[in-house]
C-alpha atoms as a PDB file:
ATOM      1  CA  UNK A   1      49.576 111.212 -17.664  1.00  0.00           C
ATOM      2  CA  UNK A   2      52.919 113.158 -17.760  1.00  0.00           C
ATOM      3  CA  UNK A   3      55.858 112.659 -15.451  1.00  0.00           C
ATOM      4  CA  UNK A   4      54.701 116.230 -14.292  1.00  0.00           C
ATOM      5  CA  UNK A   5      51.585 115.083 -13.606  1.00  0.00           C
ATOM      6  CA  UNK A   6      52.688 112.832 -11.350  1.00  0.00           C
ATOM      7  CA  UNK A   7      54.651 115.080  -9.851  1.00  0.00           C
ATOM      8  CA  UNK A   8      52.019 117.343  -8.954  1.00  0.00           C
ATOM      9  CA  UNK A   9      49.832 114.402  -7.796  1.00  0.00           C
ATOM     10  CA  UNK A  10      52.822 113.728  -5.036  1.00  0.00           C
ATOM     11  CA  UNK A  11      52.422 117.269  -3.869  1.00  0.00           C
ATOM     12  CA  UNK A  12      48.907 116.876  -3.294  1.00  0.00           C
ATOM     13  CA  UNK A  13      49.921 113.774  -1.665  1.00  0.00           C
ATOM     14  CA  UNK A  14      52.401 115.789   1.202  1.00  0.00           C
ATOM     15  CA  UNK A  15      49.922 118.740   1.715  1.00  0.00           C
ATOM     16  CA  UNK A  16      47.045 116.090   2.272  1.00  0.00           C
ATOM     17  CA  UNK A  17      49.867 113.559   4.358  1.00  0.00           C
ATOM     18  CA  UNK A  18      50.545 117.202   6.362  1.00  0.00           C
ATOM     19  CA  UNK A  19      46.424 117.609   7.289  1.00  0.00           C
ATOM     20  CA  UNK A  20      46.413 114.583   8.187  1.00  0.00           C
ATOM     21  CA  UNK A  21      49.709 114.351  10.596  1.00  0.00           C
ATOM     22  CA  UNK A  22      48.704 117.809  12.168  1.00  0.00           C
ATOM     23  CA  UNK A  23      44.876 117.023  12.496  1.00  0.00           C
ATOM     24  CA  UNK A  24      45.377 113.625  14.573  1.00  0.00           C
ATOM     25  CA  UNK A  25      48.317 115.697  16.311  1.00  0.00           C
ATOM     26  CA  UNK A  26      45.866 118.429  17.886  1.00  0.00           C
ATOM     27  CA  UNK A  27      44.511 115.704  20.533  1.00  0.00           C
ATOM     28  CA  UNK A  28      47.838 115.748  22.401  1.00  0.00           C
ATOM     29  CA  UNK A  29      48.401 119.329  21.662  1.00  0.00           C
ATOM     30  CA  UNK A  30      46.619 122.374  23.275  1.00  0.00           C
ATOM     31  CA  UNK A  31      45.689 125.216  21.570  1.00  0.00           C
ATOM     32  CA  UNK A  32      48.122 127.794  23.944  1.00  0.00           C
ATOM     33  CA  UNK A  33      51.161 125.666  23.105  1.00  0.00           C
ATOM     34  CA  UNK A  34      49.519 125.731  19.309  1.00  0.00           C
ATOM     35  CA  UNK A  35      49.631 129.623  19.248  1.00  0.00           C
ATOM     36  CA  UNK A  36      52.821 130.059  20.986  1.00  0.00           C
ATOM     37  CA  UNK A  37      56.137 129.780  20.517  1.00  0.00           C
ATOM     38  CA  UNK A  38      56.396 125.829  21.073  1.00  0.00           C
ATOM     39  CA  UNK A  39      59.331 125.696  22.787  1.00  0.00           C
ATOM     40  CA  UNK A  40      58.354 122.680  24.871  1.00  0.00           C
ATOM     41  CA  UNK A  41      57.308 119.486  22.544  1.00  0.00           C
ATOM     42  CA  UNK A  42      54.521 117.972  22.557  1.00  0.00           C
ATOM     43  CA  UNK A  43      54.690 114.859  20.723  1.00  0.00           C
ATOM     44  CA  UNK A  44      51.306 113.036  19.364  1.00  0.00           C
ATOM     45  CA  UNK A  45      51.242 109.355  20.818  1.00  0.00           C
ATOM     46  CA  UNK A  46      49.848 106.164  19.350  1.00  0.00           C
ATOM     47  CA  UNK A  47      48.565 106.178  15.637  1.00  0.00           C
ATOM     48  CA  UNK A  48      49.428 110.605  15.384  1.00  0.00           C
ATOM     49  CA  UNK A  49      52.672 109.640  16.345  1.00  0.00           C
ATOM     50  CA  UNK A  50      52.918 107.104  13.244  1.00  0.00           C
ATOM     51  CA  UNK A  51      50.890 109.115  10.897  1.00  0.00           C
ATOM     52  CA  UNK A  52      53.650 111.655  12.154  1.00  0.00           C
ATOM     53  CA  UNK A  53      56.986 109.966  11.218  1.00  0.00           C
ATOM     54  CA  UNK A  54      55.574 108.930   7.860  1.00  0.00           C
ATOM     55  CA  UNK A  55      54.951 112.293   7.345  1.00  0.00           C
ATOM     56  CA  UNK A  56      58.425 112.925   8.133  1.00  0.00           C
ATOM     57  CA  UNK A  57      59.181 109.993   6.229  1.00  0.00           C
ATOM     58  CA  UNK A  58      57.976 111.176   3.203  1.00  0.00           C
ATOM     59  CA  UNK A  59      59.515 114.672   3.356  1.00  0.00           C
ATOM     60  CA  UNK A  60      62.793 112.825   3.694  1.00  0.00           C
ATOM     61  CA  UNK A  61      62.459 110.909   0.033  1.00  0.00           C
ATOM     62  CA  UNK A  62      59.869 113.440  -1.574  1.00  0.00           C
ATOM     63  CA  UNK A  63      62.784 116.178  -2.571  1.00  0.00           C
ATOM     64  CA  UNK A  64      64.786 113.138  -4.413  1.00  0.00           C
ATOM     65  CA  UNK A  65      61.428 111.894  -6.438  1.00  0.00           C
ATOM     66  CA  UNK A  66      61.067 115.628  -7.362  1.00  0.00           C
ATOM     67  CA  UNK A  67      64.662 116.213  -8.379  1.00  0.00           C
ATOM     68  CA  UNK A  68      65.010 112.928 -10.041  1.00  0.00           C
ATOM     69  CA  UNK A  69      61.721 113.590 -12.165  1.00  0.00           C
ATOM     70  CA  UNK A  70      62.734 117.553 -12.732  1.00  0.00           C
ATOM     71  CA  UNK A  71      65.927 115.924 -14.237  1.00  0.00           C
ATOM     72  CA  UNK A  72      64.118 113.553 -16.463  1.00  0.00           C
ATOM     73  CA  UNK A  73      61.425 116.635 -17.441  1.00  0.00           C
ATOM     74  CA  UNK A  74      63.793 118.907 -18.126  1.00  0.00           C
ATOM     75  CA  UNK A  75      65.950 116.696 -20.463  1.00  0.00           C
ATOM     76  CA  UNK A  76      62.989 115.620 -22.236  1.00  0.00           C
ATOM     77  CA  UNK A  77      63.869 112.131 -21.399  1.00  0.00           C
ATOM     78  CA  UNK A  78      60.215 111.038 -20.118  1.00  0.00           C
ATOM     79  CA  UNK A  79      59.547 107.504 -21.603  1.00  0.00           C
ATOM     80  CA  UNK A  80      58.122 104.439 -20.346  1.00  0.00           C
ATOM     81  CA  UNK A  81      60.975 104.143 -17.562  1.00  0.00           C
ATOM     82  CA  UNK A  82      60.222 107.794 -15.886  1.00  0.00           C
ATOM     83  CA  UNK A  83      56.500 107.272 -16.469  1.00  0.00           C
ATOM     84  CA  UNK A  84      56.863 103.916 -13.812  1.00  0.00           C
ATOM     85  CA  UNK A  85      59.070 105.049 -11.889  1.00  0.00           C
ATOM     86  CA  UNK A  86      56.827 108.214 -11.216  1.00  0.00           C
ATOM     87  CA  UNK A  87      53.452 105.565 -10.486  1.00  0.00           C
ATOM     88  CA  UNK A  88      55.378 103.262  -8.269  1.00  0.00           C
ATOM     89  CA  UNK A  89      56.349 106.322  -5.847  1.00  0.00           C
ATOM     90  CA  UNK A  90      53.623 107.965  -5.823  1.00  0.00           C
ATOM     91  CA  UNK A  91      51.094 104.957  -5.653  1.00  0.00           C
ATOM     92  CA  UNK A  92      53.266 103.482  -2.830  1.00  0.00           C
ATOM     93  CA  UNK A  93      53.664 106.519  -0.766  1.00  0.00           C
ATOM     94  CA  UNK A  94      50.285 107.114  -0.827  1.00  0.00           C
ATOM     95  CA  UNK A  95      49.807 103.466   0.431  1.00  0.00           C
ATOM     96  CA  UNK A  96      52.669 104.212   2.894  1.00  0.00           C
ATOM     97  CA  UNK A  97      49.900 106.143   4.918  1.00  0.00           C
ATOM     98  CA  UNK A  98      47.723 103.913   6.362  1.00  0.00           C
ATOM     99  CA  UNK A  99      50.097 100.732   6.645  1.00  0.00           C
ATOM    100  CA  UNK A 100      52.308 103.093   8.687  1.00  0.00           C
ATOM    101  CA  UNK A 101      48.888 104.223  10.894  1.00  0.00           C
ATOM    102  CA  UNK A 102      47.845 101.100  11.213  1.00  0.00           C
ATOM    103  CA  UNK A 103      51.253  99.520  12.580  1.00  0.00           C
ATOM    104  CA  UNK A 104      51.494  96.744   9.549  1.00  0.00           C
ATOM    105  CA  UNK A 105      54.398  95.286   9.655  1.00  0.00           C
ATOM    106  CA  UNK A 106      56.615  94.404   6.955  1.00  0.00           C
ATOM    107  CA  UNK A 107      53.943  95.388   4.142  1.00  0.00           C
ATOM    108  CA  UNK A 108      54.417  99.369   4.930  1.00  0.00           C
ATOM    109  CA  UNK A 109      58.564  98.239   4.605  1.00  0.00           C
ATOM    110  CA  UNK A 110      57.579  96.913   1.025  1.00  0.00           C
ATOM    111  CA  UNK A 111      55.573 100.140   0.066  1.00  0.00           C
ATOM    112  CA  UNK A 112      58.918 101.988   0.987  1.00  0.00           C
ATOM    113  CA  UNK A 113      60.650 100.196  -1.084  1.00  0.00           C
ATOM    114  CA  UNK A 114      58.412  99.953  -4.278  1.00  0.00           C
ATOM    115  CA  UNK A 115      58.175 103.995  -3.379  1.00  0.00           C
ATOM    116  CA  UNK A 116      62.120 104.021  -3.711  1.00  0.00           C
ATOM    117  CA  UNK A 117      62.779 101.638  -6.893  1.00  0.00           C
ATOM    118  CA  UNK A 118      60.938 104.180  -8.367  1.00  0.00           C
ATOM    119  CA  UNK A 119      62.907 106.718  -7.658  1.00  0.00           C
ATOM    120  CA  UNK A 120      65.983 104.406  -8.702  1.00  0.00           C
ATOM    121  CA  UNK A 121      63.697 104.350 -12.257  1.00  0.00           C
ATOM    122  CA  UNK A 122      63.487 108.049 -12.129  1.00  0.00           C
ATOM    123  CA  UNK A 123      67.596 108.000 -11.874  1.00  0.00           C
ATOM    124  CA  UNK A 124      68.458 105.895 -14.489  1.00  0.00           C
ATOM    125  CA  UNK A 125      65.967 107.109 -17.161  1.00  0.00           C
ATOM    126  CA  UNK A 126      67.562 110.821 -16.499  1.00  0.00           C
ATOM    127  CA  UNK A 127      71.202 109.052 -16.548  1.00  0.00           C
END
């Protein structure tokens, strides 16, 4: 698959990581604070609240996977380095999810960082 590819797979990724965060976040929520302004919070608890921050999580390292792999695309430097760098992120983020749900310790830590060596890959095949 291309490096684009990929990227489009981690984009599927967020909008189905969103569904998820905002779908276990409804049982903590009700629907008047849902339609309205939402100027009070109204935090999820427990495994929403997980699902949640790795949600949040992953918005905070998705813009430099995409920037790092738009560099790489658009310099025509996709190789073996970009492609791996590209699987390790997505792959791990996607197993991000359900270690961070599930409150596993330590294994959800290494997923984050698999997820960001390959955004390190990403770098250094665009440098």
């Amino acid at each position: 698959m291309s490096d684009i590819v990929w990227l489009v797979i981690a984009v599927i990724v967020g909008m189905l990581h969103l569904g998820i965060a905002a779908q276990m976040a409804q049982k903590y929520r009700t629907p008047d604070w849902g339609f309205g302004p939402r100027d009070t919070p109204m935090p999820p608890q427990g495994t929403a609240a997980r699902v949640d921050r790795a949600y949040r999580n992953f918005m905070e390292t998705f813009p430099l996977f995409a920037a790092a792999l738009l560099a790489v695309v658009l310099q025509n430097k996709s190789d073996g380095l970009s492609h791996w760098g590209a699987v390790l992120y997505v792959v791990a983020r996607i197993a991000y999810i359900p270690l961070y749900a599930f409150g596993v310790k330590y294994i959800r830590t290494l997923a984050w960082f698999v997820a960001t060596i390959g955004i390190i890959l990403l770098i250094i095949a665009a440098l």
